[in-house]
N, C-alpha and C. Protein backbone atom coordinates (compact mmCIF):
# COMPACT_ATOMS: atom_id res chain seq x y z
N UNK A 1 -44.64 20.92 39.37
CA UNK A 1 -44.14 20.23 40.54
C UNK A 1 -44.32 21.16 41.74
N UNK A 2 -45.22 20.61 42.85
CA UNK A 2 -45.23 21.33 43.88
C UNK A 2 -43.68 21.11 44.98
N UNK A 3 -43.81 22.10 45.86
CA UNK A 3 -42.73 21.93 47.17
C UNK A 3 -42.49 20.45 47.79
N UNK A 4 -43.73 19.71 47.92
CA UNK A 4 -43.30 18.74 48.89
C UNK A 4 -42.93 17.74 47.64
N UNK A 5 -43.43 17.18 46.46
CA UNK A 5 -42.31 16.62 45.60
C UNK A 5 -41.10 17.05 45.38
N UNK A 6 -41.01 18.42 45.04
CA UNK A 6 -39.13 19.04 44.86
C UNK A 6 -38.48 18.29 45.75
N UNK A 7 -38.70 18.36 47.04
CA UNK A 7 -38.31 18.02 48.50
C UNK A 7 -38.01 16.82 48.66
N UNK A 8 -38.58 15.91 47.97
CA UNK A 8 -38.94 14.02 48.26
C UNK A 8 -37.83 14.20 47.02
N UNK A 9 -37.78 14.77 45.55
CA UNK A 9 -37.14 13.85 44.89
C UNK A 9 -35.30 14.42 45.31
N UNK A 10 -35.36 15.96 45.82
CA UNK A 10 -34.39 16.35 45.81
C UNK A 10 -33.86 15.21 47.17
N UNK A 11 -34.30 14.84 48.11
CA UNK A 11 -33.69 13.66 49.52
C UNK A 11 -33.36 12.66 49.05
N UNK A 12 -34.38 11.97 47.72
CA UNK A 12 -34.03 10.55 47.15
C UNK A 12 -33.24 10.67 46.33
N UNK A 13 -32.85 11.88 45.70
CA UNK A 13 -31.77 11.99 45.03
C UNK A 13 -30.23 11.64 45.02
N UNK A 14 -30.54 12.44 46.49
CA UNK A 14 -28.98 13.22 47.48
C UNK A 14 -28.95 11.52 47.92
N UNK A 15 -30.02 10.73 48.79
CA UNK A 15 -29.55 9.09 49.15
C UNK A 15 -28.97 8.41 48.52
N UNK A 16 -29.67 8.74 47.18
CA UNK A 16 -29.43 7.88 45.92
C UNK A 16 -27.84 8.08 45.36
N UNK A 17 -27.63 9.33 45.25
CA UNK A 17 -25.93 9.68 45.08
C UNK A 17 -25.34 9.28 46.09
N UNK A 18 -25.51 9.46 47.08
CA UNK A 18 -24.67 9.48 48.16
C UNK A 18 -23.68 7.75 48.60
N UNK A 19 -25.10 6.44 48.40
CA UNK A 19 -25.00 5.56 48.09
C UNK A 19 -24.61 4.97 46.91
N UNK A 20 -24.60 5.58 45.45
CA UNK A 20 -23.55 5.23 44.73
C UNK A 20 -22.13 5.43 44.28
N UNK A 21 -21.70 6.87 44.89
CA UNK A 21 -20.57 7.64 45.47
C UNK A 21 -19.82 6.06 46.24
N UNK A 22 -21.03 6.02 47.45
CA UNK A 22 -20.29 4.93 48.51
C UNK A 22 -19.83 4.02 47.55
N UNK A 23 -20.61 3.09 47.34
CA UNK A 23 -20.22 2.33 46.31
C UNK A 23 -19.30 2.47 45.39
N UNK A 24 -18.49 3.22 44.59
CA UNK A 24 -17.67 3.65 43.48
C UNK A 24 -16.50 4.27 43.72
N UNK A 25 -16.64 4.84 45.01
CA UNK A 25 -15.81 5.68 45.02
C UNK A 25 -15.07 5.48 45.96
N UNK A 26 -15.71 5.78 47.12
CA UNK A 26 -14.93 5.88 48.64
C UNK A 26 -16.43 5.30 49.72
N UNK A 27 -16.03 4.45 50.37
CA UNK A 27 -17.14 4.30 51.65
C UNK A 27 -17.52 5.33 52.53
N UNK A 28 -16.45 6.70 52.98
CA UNK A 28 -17.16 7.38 53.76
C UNK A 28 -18.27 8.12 53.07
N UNK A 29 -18.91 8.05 51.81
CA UNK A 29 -19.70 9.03 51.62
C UNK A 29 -21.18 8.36 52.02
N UNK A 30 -21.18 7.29 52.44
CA UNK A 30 -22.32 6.90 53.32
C UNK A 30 -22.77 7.72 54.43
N UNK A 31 -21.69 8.81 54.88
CA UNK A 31 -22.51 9.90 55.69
C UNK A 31 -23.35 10.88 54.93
N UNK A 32 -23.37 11.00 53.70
CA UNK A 32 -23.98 12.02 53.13
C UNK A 32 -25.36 11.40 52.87
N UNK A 33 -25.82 10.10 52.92
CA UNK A 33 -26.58 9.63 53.03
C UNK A 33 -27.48 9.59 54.67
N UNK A 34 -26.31 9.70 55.84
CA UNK A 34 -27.03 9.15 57.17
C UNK A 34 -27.50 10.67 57.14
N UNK A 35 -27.03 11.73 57.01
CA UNK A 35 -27.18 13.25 57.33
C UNK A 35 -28.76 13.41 56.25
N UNK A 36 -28.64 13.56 54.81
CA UNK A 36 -29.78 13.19 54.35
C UNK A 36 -31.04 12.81 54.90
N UNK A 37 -30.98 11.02 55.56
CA UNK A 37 -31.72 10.29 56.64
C UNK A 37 -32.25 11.13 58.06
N UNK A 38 -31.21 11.75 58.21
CA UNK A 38 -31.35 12.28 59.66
C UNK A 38 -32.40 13.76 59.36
N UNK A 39 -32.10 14.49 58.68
CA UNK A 39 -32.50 15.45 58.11
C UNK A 39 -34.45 15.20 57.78
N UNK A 40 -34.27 14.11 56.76
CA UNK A 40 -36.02 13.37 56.61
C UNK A 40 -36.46 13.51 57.44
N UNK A 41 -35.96 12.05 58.76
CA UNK A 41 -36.72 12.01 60.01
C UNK A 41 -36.84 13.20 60.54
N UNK A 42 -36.07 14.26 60.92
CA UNK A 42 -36.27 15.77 61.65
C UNK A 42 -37.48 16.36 61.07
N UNK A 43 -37.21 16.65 59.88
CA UNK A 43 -38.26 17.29 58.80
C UNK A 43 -39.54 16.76 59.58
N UNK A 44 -39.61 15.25 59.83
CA UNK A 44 -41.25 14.79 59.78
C UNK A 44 -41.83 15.24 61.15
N UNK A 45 -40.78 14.81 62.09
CA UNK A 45 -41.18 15.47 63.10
C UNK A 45 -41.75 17.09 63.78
N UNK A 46 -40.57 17.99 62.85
CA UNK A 46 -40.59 19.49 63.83
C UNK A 46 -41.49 19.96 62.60
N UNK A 47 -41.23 19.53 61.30
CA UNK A 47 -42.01 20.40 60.19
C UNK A 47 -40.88 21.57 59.53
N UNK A 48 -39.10 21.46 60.32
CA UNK A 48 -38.65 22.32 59.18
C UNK A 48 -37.50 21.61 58.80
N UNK A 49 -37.71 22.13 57.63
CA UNK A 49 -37.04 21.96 56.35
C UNK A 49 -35.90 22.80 55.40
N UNK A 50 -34.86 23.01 55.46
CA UNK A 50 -33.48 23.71 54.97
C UNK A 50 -33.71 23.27 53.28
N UNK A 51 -34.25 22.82 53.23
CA UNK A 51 -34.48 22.17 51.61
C UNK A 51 -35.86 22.93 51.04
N UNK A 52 -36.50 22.13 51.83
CA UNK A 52 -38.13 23.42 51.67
C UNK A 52 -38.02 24.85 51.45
N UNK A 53 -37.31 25.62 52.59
CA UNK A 53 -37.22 26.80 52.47
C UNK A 53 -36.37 27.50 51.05
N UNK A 54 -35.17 26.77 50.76
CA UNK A 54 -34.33 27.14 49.71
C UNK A 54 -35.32 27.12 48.43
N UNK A 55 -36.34 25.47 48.16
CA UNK A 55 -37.19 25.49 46.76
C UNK A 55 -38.39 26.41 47.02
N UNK A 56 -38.93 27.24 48.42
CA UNK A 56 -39.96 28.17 48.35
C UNK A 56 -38.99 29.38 47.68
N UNK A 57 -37.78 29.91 48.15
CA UNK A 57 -37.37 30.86 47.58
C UNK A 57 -37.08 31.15 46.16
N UNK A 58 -36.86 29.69 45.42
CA UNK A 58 -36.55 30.06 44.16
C UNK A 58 -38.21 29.76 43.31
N UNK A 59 -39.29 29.81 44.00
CA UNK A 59 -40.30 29.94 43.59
C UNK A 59 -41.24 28.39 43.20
N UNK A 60 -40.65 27.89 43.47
CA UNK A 60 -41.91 26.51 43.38
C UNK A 60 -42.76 26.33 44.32
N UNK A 61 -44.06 26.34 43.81
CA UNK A 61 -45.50 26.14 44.17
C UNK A 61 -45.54 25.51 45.57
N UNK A 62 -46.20 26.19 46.74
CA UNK A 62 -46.17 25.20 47.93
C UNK A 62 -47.43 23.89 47.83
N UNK A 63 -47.12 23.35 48.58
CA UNK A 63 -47.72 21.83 48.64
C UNK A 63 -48.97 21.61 49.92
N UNK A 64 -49.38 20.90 50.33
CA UNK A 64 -49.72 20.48 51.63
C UNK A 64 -48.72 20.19 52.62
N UNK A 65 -47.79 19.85 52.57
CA UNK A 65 -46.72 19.46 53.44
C UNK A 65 -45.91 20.53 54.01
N UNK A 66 -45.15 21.95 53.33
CA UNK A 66 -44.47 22.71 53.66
C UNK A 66 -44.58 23.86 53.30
N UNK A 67 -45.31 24.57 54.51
CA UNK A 67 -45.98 26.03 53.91
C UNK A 67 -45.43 27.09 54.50
């Protein structure tokens, strides 16, 4: 698994919890989802990534996307 998959499944992950949390649990955790969201869109734009940098450090393969 390169960087920019870690990255995609670790965001669809965190949405994916975040939205069934909402669902089950309590409604405010739909922010852990908008922050997630917000985070993507930034990423696509500026090119950085707080997620990227953490899976380059623990050593997974870089990608085309985040070098």
């Amino acid at each position: 698994m390169n960087l920019d998959r870690a990255v995609l499944a670790f965001a669809g992950s965190g949405v994916f919890t975040s939205l069934a949390l909402a669902a089950f649990v309590h409604p405010a955790w739909i922010w852990l989802a908008v922050f997630a969201s917000v985070n993507m869109i930034q990423a696509a734009f500026t090119g950085f990534c707080p997620a990227a940098m953490v899976f380059k450090r623990l050593g997974v393969k870089p990608g085309a996307l985040f070098r």
